[in-house]
Protein backbone atom coordinates (compact mmCIF):
# COMPACT_ATOMS: atom_id res chain seq x y z
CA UNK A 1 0.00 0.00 0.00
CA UNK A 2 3.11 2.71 0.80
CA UNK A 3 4.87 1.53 -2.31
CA UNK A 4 1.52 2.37 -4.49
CA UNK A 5 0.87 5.28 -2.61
CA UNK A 6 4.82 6.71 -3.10
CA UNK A 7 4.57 6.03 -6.47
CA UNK A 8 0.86 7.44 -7.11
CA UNK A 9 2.82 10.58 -5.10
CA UNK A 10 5.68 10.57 -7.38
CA UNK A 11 3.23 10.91 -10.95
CA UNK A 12 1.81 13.37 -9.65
CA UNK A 13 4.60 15.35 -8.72
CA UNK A 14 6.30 14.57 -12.40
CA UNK A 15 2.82 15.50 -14.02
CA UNK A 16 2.88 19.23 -11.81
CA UNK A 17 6.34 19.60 -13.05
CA UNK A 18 5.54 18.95 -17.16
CA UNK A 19 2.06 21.35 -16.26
CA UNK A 20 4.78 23.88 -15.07
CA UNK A 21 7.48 23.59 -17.59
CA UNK A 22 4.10 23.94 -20.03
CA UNK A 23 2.64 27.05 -18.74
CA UNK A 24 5.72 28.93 -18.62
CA UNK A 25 6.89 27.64 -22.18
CA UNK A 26 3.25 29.30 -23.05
CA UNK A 27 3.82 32.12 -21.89
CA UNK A 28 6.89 32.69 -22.81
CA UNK A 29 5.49 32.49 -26.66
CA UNK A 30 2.84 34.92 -25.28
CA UNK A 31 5.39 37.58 -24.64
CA UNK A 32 7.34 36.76 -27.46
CA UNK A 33 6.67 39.64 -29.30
CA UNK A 34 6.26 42.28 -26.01
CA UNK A 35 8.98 41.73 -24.28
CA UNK A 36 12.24 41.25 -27.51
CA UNK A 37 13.19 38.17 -26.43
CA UNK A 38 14.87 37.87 -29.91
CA UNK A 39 15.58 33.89 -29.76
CA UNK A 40 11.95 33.15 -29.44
CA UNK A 41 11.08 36.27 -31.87
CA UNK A 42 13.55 34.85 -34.37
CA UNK A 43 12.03 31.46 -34.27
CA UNK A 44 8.58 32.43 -34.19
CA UNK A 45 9.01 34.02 -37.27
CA UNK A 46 11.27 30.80 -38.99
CA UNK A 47 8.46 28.78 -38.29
CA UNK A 48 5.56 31.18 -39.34
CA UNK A 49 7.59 31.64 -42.92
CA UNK A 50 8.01 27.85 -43.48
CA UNK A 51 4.87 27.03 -42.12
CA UNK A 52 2.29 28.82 -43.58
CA UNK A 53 -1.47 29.40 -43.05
CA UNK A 54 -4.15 29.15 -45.63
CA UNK A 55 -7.15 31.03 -46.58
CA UNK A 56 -9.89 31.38 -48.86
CA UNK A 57 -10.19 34.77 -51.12
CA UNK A 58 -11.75 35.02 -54.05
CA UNK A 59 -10.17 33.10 -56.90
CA UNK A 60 -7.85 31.68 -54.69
CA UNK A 61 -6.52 29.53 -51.27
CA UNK A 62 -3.73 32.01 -50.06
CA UNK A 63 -1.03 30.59 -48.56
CA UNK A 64 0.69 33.21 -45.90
CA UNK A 65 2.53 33.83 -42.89
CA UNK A 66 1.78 35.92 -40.34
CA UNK A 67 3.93 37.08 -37.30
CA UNK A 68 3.13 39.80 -34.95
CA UNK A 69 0.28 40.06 -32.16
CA UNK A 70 -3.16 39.70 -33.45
CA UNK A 71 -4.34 42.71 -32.04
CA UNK A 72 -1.13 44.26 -33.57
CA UNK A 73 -1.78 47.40 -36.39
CA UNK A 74 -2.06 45.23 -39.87
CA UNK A 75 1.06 45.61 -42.56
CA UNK A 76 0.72 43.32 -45.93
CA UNK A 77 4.04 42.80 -47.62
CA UNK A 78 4.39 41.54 -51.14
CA UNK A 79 7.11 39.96 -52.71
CA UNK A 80 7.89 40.05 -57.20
CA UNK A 81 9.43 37.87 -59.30
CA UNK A 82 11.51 36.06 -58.83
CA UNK A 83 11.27 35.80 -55.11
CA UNK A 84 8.79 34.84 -52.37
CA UNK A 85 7.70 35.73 -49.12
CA UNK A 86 11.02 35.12 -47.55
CA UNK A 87 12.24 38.33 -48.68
CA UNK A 88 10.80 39.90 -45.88
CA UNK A 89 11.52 37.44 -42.84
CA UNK A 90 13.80 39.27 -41.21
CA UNK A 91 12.16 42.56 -41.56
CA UNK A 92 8.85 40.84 -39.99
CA UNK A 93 10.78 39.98 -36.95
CA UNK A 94 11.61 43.76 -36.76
CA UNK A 95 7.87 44.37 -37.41
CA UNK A 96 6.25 42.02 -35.25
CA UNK A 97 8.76 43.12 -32.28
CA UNK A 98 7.51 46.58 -32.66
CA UNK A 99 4.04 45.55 -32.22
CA UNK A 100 2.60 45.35 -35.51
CA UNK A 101 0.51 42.36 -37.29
CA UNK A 102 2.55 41.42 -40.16
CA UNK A 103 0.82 39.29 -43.08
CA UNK A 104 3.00 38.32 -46.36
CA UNK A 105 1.06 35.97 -48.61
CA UNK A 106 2.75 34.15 -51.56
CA UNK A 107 1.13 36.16 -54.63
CA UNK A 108 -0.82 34.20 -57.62
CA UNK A 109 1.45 31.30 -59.13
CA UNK A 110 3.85 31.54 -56.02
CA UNK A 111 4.38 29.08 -52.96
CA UNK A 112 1.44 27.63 -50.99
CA UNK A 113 -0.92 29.82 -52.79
CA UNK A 114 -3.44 27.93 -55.35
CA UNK A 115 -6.14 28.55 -57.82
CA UNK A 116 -9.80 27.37 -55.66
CA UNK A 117 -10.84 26.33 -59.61
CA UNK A 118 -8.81 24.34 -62.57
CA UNK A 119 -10.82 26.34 -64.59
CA UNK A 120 -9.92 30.27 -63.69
CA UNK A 121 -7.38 31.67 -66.57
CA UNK A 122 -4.02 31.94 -65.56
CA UNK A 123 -3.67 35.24 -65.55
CA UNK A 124 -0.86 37.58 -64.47
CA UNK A 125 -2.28 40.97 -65.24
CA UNK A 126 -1.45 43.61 -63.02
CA UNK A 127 -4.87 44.61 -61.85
CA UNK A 128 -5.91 40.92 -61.17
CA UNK A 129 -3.14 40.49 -58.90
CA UNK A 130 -4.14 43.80 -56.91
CA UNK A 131 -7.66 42.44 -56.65
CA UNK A 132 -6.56 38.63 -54.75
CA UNK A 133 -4.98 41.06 -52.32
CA UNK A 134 -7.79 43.19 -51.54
CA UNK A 135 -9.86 39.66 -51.45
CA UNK A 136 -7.31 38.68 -48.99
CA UNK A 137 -7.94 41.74 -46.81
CA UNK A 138 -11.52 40.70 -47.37
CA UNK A 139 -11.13 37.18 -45.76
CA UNK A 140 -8.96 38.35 -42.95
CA UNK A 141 -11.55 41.15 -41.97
CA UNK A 142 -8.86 43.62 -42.26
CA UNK A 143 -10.17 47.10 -43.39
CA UNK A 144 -7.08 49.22 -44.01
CA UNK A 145 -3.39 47.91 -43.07
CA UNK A 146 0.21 49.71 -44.23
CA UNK A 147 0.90 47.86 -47.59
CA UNK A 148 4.86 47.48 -48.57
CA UNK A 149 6.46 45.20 -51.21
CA UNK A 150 8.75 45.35 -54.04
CA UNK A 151 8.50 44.55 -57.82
CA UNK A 152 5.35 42.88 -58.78
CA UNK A 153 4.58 43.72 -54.74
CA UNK A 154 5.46 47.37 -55.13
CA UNK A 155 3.47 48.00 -58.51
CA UNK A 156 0.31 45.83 -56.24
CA UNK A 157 0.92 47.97 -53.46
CA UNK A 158 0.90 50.98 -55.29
CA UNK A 159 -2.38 49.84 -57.52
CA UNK A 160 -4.22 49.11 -54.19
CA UNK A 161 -3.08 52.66 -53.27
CA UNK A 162 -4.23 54.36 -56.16
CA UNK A 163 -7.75 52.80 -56.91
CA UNK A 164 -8.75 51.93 -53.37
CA UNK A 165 -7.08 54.36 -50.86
CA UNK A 166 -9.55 53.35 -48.22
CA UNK A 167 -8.07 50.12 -47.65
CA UNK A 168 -4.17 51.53 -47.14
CA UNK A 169 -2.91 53.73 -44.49
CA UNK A 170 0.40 53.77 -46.15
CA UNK A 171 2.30 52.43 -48.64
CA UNK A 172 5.85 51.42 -49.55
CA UNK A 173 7.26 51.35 -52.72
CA UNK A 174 10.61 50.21 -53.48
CA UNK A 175 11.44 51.38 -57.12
CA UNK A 176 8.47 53.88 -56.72
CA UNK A 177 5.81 54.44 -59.31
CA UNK A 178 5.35 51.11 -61.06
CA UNK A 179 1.85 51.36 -62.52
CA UNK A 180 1.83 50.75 -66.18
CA UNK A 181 -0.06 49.56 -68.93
CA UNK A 182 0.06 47.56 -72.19
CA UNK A 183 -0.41 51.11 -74.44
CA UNK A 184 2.35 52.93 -72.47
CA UNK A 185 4.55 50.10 -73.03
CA UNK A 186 4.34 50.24 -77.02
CA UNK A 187 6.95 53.11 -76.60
CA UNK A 188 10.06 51.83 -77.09
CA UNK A 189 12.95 52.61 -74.41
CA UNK A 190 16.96 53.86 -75.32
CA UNK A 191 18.91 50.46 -75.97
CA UNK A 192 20.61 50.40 -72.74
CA UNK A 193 17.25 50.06 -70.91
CA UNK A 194 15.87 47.72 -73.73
CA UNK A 195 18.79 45.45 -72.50
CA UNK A 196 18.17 45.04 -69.04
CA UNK A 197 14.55 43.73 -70.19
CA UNK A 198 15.75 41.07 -72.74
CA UNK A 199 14.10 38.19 -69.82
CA UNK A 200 10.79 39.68 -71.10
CA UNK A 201 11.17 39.62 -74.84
CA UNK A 202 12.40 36.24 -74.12
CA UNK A 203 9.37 35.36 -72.42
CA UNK A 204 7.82 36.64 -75.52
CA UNK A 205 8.83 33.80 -77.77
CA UNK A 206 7.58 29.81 -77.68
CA UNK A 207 11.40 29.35 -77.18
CA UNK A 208 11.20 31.53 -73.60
CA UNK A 209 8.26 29.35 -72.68
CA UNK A 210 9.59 26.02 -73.04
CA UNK A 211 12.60 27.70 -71.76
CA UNK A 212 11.34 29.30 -68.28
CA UNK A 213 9.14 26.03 -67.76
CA UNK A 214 12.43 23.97 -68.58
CA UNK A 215 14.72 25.60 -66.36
CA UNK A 216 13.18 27.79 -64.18
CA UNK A 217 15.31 27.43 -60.99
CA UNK A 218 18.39 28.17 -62.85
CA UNK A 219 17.16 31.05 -64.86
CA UNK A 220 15.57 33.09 -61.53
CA UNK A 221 19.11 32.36 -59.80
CA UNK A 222 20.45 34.24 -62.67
CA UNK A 223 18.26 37.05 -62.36
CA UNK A 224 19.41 37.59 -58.54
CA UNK A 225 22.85 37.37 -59.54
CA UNK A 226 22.17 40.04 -62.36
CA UNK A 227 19.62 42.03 -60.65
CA UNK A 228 21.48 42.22 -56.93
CA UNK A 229 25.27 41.78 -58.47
CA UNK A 230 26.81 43.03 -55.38
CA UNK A 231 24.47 40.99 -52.62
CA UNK A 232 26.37 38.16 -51.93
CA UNK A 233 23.52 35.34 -50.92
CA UNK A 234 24.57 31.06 -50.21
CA UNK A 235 22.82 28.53 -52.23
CA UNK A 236 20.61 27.67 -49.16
CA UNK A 237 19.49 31.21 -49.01
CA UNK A 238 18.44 30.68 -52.70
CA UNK A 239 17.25 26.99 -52.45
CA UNK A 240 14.57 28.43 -49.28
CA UNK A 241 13.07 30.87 -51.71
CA UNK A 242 13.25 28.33 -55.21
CA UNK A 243 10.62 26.23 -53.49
CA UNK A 244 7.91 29.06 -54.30
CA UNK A 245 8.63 28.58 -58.17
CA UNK A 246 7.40 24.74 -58.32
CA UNK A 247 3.83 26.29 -57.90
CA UNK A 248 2.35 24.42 -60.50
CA UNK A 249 0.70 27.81 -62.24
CA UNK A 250 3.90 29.70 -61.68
CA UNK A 251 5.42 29.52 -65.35
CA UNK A 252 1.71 30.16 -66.88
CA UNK A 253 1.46 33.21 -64.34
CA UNK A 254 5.06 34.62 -64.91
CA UNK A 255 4.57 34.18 -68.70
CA UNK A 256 1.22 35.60 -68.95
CA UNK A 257 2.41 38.48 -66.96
CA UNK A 258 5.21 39.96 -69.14
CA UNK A 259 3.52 38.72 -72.52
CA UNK A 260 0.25 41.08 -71.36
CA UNK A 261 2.51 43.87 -70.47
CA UNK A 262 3.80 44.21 -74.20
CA UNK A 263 0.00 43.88 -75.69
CA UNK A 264 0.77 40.18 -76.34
CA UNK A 265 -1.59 38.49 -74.31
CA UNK A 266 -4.94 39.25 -73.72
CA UNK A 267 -6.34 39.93 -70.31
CA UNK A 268 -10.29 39.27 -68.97
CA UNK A 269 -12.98 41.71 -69.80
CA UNK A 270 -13.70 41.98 -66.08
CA UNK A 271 -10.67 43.88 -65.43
CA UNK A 272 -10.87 46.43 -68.59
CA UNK A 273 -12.53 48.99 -66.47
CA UNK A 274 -9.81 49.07 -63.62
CA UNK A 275 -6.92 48.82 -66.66
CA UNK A 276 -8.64 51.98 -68.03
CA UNK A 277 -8.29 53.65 -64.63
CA UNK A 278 -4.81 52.57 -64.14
CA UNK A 279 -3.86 53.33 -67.68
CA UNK A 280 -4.20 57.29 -66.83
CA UNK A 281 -1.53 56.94 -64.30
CA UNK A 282 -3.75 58.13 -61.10
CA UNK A 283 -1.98 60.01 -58.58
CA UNK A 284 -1.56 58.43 -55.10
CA UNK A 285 -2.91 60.29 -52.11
CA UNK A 286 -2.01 57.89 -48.90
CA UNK A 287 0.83 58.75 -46.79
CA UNK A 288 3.92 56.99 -48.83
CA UNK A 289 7.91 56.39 -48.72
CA UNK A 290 9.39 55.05 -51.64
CA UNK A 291 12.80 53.02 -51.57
CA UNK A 292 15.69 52.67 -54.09
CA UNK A 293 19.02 50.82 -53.50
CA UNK A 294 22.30 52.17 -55.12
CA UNK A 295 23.07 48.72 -56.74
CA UNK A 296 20.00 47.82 -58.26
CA UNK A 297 20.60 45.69 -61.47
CA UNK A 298 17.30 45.66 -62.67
CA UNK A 299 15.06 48.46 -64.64
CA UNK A 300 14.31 50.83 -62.76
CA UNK A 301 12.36 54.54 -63.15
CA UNK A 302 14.22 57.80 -61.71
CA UNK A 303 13.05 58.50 -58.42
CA UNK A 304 12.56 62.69 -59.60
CA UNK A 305 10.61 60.45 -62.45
CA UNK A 306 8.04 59.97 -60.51
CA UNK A 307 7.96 62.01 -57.01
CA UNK A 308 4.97 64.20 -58.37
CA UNK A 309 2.54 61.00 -58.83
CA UNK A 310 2.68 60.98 -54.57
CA UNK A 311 0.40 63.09 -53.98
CA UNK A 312 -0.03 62.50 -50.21
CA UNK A 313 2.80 63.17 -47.54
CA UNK A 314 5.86 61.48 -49.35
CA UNK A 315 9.52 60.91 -48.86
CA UNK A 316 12.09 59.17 -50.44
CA UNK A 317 15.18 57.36 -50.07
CA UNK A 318 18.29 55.58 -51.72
CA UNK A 319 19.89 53.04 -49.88
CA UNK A 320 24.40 52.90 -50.29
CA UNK A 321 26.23 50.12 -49.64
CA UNK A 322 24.98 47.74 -52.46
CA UNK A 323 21.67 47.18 -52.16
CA UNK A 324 20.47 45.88 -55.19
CA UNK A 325 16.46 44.47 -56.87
CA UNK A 326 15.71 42.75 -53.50
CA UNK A 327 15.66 45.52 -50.82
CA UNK A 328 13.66 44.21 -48.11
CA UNK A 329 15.72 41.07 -47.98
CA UNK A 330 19.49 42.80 -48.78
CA UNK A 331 18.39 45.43 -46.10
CA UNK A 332 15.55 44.51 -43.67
CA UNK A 333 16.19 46.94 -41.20
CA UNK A 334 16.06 49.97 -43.49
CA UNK A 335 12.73 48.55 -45.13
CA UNK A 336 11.25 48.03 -41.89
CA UNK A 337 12.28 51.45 -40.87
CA UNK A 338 10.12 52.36 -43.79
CA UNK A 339 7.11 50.93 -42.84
CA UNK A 340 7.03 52.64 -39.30
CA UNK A 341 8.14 55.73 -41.00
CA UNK A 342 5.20 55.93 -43.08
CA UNK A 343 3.11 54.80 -40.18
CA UNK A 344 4.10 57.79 -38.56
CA UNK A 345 3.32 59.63 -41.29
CA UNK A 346 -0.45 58.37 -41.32
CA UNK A 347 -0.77 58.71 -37.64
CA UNK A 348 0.16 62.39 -37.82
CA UNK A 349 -2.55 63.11 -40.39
């Protein structure tokens, strides 16, 4: 009977301990992002970036992750091509330590993110993409959050900013102004500039097709290289982010996007009347920093090129050092300084 009772005696104290060693493992992750503790920040975020959530908006299940408290002030990042949402990871973990709700879903053809239909065109048209992040918004019941990306992101970000400045209480733009159009795009550019976009004439030909959908890994690791020649990243770096391009619509997406740019793919008649708007270059009125590193190896537009299209309170700035096509990721802490800049910007309004 004293043996059984010892041992009944002994469970329970084991069992108290694991309950104890449980609670205060929970809230530790509780304060993770209140009181710095940067180890469990910095693996909070790992995990949220390789492990991401899913959710239903409009044409598609949008795969995401999201750091940050949940009661945290909303930011939306948005990566381009080629990259993914690990461009921002370690300027989330600035983010999220700073209190705000960070969300940075994998855009159409990209990642975790999939078509909810076999049969919705594959479709990489710039005003299509703006709309699955506004349905995104949607499904998350988030009103109006700070909206930052680069690339396809920045040219989404500032498209959401220009045709529905409700939902954005800032926005930044690396590379600035990027909203174009098809028409705009007949005009042809000096030779120097025609150069650095030979990928999209390329894509423009059967050849680039087969080509892309042949050897896509290889050809986006070129266009780091070429577009970021003075960030040196490893292979694993690379490898983390090359996952995101064996979405199975990515090569449709990529190719549809570039051959619609040049008039050589036709978009949906349900987005004519927001291409019309965006083809008369509309100013943008929300609070707004634009980014631009000294290295960048990509086309680019002039930064006095566009200034006037901000409309709203606006500043600017070029990064030294080498910062090249993939800002937030070659300099986190400058684009997350960004994002709290312009937040400081709306707050003051």
């Amino acid at each position: 009977m004293n043996t059984t009772l010892n041992f009944s005696k002994k469970v329970q104290a084991i069992l108290s301990l694991v309950i104890f060693i449980g609670m205060g493992l929970l809230s530790l992750k509780a304060q993770t992002y209140t009181n710095g503790n940067k180890d469990l920040e910095n693996a909070a975020v790992r995990a949220a970036f390789q492990n991401t959530k899913k959710i239903r908006a409009g044409l598609l299940d949008v795969g995401y992750a999201e750091v940050g408290p949940e009661n945290g002030k909303p930011v939306i990042l948005l990566h381009g091509w080629p990259y993914d949402i690990h461009s921002f990871e370690q300027s989330s973990v600035i983010l999220a330590e700073k209190g705000y709700r960070v969300l940075v879903p994998y855009l159409r053809g990209y990642g975790t993110t999939t078509f909810v239909s076999p049969d919705i065109k594959r479709n990489g048209q710039q005003s299509a993409v703006a709309l699955d992040i506004i349905a995104f918004m949607d499904a998350l019941k988030i009103d109006k959050a700070i909206i930052g990306g680069f690339d396809w992101g920045a040219r989404t970000a500032d498209i959401m900013a220009a045709l529905w400045p409700e939902r954005c209480s800032g926005l930044v733009a690396v590379s600035g102004y990027l909203i174009g159009s098809p028409k705009a795009n007949e005009k042809p550019l000096p030779p120097n500039a025609e150069l650095l976009w030979w990928y999209q004439y390329y894509f423009s030909t059967e050849r680039g097709y087969k080509g892309y959908k042949a050897n896509t890994t290889a050809f986006n690791k070129l266009i780091w290289k070429t577009a970021s020649p003075k960030w040196t990243f490893d292979d694993t770096t690379y490898e983390r982010s090359a996952q995101a391009f064996n979405n199975p619509d990515h090569v449709d997406i990529v190719i549809h996007n570039y051959r619609w740019r040049l008039g050589l793919a036709k978009g949906e008649k349900q987005y004519d009347a927001l291409e019309a708007r965006l083809a008369k270059s509309p100013s943008i009125t929300v609070p707004t920093v634009t980014l631009e590193g000294d290295a960048n190896g990509a086309a680019f537009p002039a930064p006095e090129s566009y200034a006037s299209r901000f409309t709203g309170k606006y500043a600017h700035h070029t990064l030294t050092g080498g910062i090249g096509h993939n800002l937030p990721q070659e300099a986190p802490k400058a684009f997350a300084e960004a994002i709290i800049e312009v937040d400081s910007m709306s707050s003051s309004q």
